[in-house]
N, C-alpha and C. Protein backbone atom coordinates (compact mmCIF):
# COMPACT_ATOMS: atom_id res chain seq x y z
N UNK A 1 6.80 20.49 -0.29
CA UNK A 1 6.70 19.58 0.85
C UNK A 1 6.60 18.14 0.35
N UNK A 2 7.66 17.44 1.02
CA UNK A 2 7.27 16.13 0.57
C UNK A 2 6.49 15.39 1.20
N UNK A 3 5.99 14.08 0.62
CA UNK A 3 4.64 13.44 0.71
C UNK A 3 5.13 12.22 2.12
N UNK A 4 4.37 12.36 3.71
CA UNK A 4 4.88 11.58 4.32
C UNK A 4 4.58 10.04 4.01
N UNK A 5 4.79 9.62 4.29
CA UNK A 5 4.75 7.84 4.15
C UNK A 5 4.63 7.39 5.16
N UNK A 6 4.26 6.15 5.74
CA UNK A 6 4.26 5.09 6.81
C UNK A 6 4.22 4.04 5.76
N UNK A 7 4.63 2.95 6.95
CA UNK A 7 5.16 1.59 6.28
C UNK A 7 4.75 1.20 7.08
N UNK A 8 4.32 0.22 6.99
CA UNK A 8 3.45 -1.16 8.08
C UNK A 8 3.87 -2.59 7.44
N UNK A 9 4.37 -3.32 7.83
CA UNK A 9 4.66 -4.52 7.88
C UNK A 9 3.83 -5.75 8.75
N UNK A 10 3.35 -6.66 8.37
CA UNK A 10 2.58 -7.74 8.65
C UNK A 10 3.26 -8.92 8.98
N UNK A 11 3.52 -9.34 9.88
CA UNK A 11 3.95 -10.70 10.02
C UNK A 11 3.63 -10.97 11.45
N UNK A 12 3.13 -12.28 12.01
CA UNK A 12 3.66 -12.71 13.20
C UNK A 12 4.50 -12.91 13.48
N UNK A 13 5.48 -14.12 12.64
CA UNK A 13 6.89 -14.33 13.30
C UNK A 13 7.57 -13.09 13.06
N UNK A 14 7.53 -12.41 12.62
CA UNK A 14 8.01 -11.25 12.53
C UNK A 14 7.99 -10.12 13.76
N UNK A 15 6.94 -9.94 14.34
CA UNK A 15 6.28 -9.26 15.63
C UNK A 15 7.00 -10.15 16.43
N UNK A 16 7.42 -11.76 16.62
CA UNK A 16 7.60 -12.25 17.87
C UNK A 16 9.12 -12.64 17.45
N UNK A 17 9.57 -11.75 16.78
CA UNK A 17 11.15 -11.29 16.36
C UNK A 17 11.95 -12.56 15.79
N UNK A 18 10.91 -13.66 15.36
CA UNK A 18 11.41 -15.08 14.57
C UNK A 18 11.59 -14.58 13.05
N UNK A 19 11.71 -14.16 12.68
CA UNK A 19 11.45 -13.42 11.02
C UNK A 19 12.05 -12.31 10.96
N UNK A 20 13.27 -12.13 10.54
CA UNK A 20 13.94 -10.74 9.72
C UNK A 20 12.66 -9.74 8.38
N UNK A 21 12.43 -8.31 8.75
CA UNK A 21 11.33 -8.20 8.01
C UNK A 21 12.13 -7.55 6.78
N UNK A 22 12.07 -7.99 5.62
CA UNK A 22 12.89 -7.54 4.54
C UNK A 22 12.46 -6.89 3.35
N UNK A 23 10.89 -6.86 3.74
CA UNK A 23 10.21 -6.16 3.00
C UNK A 23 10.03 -4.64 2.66
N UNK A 24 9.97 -4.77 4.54
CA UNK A 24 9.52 -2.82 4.62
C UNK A 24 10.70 -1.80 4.39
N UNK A 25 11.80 -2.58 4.88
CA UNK A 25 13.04 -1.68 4.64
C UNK A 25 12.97 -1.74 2.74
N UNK A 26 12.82 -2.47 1.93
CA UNK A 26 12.80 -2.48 0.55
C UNK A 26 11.74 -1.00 0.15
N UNK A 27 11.05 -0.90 0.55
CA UNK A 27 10.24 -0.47 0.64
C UNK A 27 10.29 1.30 0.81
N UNK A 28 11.08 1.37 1.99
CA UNK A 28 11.10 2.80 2.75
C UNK A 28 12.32 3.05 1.37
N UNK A 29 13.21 2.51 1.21
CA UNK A 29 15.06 2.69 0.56
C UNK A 29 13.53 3.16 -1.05
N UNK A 30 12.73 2.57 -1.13
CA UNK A 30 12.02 2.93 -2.71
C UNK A 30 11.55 4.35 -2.87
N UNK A 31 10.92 4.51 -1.29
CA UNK A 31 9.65 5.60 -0.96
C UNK A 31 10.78 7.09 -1.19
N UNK A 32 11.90 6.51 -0.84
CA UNK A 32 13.13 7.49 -0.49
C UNK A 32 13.76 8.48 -1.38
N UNK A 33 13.58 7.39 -2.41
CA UNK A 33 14.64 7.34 -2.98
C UNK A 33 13.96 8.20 -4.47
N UNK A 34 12.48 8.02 -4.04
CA UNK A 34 11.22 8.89 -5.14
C UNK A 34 11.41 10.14 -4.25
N UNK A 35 12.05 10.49 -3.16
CA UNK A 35 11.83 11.44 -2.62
C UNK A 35 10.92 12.48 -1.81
N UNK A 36 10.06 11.17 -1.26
CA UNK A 36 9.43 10.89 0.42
C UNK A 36 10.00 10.88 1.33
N UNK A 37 9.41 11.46 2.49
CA UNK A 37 9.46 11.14 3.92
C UNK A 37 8.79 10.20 4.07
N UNK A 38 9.91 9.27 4.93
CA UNK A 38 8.98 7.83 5.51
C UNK A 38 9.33 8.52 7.07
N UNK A 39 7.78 8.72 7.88
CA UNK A 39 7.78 9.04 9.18
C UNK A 39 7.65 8.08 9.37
N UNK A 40 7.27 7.03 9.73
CA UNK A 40 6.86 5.86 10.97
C UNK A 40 7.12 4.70 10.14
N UNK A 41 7.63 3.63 11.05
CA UNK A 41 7.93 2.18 10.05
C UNK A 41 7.26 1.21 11.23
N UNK A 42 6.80 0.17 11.37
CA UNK A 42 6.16 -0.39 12.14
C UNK A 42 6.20 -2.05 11.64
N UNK A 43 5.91 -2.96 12.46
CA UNK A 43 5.86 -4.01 12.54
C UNK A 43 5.27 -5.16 13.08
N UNK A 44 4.06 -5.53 13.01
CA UNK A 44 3.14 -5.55 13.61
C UNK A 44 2.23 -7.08 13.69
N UNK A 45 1.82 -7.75 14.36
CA UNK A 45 1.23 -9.44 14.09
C UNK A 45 0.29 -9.28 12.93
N UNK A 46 -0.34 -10.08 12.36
CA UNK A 46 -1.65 -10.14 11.27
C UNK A 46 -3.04 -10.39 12.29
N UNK A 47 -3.18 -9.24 13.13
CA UNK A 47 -3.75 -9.21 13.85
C UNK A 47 -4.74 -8.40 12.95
N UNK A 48 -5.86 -8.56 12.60
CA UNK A 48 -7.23 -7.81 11.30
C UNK A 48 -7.73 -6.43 12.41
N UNK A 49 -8.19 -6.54 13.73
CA UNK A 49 -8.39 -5.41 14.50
C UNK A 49 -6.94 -4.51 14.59
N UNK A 50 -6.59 -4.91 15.23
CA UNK A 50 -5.44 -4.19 15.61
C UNK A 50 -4.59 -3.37 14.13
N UNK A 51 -4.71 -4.10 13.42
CA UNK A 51 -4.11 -3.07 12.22
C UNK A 51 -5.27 -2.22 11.46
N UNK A 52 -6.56 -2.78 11.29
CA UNK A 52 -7.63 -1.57 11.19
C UNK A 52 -7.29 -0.38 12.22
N UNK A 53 -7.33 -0.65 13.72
CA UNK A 53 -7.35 0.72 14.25
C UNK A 53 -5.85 1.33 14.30
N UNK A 54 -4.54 0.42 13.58
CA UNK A 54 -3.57 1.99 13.44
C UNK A 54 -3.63 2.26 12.49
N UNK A 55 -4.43 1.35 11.04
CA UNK A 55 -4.60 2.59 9.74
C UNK A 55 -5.35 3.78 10.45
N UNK A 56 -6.61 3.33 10.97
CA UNK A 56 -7.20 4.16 11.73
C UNK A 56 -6.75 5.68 12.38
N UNK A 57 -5.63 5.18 12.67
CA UNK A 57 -5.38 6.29 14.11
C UNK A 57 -4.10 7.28 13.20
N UNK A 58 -3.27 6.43 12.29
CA UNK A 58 -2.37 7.34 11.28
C UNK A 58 -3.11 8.08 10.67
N UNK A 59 -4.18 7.50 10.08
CA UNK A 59 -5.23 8.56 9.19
C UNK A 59 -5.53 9.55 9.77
N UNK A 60 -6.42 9.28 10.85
CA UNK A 60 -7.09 10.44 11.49
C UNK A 60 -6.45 11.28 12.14
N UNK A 61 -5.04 10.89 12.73
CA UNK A 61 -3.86 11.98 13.20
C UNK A 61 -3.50 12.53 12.31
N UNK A 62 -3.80 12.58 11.05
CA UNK A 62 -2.91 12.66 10.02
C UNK A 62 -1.61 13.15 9.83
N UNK A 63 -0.82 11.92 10.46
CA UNK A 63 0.35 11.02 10.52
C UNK A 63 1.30 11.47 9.24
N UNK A 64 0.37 10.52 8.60
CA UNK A 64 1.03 10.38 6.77
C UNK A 64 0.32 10.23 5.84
N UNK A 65 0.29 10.81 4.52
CA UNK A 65 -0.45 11.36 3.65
C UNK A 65 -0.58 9.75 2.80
N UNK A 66 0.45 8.94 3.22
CA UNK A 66 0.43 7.64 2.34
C UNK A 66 0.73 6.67 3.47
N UNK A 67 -0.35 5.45 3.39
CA UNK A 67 0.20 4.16 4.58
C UNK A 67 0.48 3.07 3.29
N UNK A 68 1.64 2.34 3.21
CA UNK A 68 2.12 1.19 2.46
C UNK A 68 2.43 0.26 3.40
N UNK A 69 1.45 -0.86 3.44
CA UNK A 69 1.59 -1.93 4.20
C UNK A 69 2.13 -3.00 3.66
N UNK A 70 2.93 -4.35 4.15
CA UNK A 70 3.32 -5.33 3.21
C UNK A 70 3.05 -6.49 3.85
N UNK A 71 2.60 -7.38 2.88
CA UNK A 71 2.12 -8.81 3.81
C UNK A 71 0.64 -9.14 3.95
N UNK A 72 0.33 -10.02 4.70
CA UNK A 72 -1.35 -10.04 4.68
C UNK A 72 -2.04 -10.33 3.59
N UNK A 73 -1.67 -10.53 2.39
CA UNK A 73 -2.84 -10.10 1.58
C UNK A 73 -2.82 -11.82 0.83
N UNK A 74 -1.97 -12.64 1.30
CA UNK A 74 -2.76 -13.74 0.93
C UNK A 74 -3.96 -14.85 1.08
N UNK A 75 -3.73 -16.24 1.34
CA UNK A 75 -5.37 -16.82 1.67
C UNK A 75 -5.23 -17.14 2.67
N UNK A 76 -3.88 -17.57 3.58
CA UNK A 76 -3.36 -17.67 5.12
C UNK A 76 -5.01 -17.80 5.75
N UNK A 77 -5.41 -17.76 6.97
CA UNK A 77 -6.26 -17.48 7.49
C UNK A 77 -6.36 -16.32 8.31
N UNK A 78 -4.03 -16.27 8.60
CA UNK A 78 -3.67 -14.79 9.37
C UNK A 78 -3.62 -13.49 8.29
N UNK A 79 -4.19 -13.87 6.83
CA UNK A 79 -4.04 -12.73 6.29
C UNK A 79 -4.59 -11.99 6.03
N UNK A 80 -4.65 -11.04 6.88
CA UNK A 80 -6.06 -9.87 7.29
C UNK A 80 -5.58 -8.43 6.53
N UNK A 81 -4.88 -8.28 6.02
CA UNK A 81 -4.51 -7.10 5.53
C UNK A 81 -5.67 -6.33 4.57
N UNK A 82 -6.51 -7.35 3.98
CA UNK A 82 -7.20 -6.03 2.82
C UNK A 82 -8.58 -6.38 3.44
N UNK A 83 -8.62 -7.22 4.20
CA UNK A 83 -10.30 -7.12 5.13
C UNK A 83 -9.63 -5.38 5.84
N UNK A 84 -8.51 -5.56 6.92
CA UNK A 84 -8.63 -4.40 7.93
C UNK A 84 -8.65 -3.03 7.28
N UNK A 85 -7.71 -3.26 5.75
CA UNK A 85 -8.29 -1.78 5.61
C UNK A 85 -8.95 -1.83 4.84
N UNK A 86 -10.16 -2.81 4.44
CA UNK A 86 -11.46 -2.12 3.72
C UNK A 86 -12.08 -1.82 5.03
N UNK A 87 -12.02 -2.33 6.14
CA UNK A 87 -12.90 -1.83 7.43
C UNK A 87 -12.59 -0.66 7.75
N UNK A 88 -11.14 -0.01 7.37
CA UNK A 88 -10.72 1.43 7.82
C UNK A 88 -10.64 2.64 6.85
N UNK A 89 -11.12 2.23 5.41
CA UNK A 89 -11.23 3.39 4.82
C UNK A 89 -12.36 3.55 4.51
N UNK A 90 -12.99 5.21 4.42
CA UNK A 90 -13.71 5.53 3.75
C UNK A 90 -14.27 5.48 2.11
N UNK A 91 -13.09 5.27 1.68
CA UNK A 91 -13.77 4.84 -0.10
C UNK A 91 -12.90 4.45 -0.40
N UNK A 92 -13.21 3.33 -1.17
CA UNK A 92 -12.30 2.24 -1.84
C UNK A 92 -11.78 3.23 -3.06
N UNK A 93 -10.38 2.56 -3.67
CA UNK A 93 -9.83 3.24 -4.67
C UNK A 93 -9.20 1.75 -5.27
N UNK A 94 -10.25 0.98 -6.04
CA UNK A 94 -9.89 -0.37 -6.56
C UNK A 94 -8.81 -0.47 -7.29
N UNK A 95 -8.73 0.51 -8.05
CA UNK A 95 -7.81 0.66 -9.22
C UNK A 95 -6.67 0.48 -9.23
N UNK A 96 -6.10 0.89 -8.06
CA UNK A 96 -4.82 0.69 -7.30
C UNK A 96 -4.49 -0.80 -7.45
N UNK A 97 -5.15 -1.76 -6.34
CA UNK A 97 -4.66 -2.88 -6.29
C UNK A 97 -5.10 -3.95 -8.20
N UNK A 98 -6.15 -2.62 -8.53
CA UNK A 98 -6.14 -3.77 -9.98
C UNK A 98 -4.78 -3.87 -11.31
N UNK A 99 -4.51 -2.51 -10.83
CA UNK A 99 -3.29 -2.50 -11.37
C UNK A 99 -1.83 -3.56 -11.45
N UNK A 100 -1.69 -3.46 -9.91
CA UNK A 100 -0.80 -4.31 -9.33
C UNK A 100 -0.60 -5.64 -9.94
N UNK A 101 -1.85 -6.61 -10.21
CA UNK A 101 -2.26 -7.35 -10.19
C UNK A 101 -2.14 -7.80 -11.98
N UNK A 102 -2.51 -7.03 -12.29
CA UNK A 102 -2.46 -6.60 -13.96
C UNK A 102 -0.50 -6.91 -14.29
N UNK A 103 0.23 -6.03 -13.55
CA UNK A 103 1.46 -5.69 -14.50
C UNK A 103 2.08 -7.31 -13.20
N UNK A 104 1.37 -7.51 -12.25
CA UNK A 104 2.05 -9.25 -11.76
C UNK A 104 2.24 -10.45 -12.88
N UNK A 105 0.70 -10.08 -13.15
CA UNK A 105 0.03 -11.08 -14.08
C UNK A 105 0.83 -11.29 -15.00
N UNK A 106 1.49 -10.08 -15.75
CA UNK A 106 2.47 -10.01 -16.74
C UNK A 106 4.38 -11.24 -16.34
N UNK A 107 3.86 -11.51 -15.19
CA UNK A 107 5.29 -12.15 -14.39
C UNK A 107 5.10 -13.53 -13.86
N UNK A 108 4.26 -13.40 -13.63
CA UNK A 108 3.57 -14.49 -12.82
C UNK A 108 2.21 -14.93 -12.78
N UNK A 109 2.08 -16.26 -13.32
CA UNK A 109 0.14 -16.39 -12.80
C UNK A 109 -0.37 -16.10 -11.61
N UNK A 110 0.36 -16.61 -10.32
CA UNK A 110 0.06 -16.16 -9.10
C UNK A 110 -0.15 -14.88 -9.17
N UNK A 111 0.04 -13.46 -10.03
CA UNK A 111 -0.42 -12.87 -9.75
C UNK A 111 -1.66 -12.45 -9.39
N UNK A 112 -2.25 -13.35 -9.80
CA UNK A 112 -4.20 -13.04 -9.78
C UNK A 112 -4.65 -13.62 -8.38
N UNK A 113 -3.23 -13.88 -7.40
CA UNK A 113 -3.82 -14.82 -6.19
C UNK A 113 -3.74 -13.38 -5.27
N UNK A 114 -3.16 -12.83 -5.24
CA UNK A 114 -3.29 -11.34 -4.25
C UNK A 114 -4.38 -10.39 -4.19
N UNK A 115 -4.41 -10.59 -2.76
CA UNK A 115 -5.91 -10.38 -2.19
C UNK A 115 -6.24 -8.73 -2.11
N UNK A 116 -4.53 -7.87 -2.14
CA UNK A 116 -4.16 -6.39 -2.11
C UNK A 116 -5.50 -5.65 -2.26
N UNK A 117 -5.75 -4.85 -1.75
CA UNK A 117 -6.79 -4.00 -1.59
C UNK A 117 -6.20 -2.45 -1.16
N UNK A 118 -7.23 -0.95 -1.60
CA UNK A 118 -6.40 0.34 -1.42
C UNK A 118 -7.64 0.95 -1.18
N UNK A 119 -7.31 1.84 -0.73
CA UNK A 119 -8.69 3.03 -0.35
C UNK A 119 -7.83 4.10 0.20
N UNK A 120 -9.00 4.71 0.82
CA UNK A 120 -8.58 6.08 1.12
C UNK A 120 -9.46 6.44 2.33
N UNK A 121 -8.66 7.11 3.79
CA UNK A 121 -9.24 7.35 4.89
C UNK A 121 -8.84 9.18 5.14
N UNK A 122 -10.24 10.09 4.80
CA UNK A 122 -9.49 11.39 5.64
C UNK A 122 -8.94 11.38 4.56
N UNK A 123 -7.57 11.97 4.90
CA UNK A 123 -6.79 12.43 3.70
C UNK A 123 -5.45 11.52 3.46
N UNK A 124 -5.95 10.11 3.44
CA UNK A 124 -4.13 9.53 3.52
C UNK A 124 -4.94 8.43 2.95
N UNK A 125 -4.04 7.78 1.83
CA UNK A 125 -4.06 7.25 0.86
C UNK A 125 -3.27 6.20 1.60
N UNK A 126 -4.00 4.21 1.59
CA UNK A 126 -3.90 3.34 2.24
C UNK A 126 -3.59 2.13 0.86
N UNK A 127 -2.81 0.93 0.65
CA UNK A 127 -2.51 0.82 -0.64
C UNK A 127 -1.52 -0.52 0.32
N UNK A 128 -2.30 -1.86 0.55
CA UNK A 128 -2.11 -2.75 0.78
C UNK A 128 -0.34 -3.63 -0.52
N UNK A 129 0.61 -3.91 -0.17
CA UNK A 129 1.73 -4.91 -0.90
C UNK A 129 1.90 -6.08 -0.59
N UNK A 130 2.42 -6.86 -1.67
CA UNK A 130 2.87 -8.32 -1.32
C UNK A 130 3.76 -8.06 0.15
N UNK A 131 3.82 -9.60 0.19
CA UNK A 131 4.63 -9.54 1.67
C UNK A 131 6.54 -9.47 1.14
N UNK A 132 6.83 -10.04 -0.27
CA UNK A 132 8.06 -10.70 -0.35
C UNK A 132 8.89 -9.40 -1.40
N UNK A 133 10.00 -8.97 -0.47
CA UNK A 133 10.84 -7.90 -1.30
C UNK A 133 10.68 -7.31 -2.99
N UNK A 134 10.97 -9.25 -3.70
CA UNK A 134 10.82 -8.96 -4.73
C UNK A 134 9.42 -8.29 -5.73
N UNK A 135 8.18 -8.95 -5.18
CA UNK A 135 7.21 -8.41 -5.41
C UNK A 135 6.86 -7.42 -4.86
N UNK A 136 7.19 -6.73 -4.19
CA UNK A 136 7.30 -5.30 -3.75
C UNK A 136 8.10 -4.38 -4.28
N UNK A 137 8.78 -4.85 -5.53
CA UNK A 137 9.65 -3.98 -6.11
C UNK A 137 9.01 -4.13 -7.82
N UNK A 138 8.11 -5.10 -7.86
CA UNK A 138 7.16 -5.22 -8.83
C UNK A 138 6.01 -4.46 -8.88
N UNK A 139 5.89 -4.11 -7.85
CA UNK A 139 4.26 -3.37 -7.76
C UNK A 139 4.28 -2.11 -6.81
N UNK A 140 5.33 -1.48 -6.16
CA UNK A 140 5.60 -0.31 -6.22
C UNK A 140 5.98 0.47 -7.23
């Protein structure tokens, strides 16, 4: 059985259809292509509640065994991505985003500016990404 996936994407202009999202499709074509099911793709404002309760509600339906979100995770003030899901998982799994951050670092100094955060809710593994294609093909 393969491992489902969800994809969540972060943007406002993106939600208010000003922004082509070019991330998540990078993303799903990756998840795919390792030979996942991507059930649900979504697109959504940097709204910090509102994306806590659909990690929330994927988890606890259990939706998908993996949520990969992209976006959010910088100093923006809209970038709520690793506050909402440290509010929605049950135990942090640091290692994840220290990683990321580690093999960035190797590319970029900005790597050490990503705020990425991962945990784990129930049984589905939550694992915050940059917002921009290319760094999403760095740290997947």
């Amino acid at each position: 059985m393969a491992y489902r996936v969800a994809v969540i994407t972060l943007s406002d202009k993106g939600a208010r259809g000003e922004r082509e999202d070019k991330s998540g499709p990078v993303i799903c074509e990756m998840v795919q292509a390792a030979g996942y099911e991507v059930v649900l793709t979504e697109l959504l404002n940097d709204d910090r509640e509102g994306l806590k309760n659909e990690l929330i509600r994927i988890a606890d339906e259990h939706l998908a065994d993996l949520i990969l979100t992209t976006g959010g995770t910088g100093f923006s003030q809209r970038d709520n991505a690793p506050e909402a899901t440290m509010d929605a998982v049950e135990r942090n799994v640091p290692g994840i985003a220290e990683a990321m951050r580690v093999n960035s670092l190797k590319i970029t100094p900005r790597g050490m500016l990503s705020r990425a955060a991962s945990g784990i809710r129930k049984y589905t593994l939550i694992i915050n990404l940059p917002g921009s294609p290319k760094a999403v093909k760095e740290n997947l």
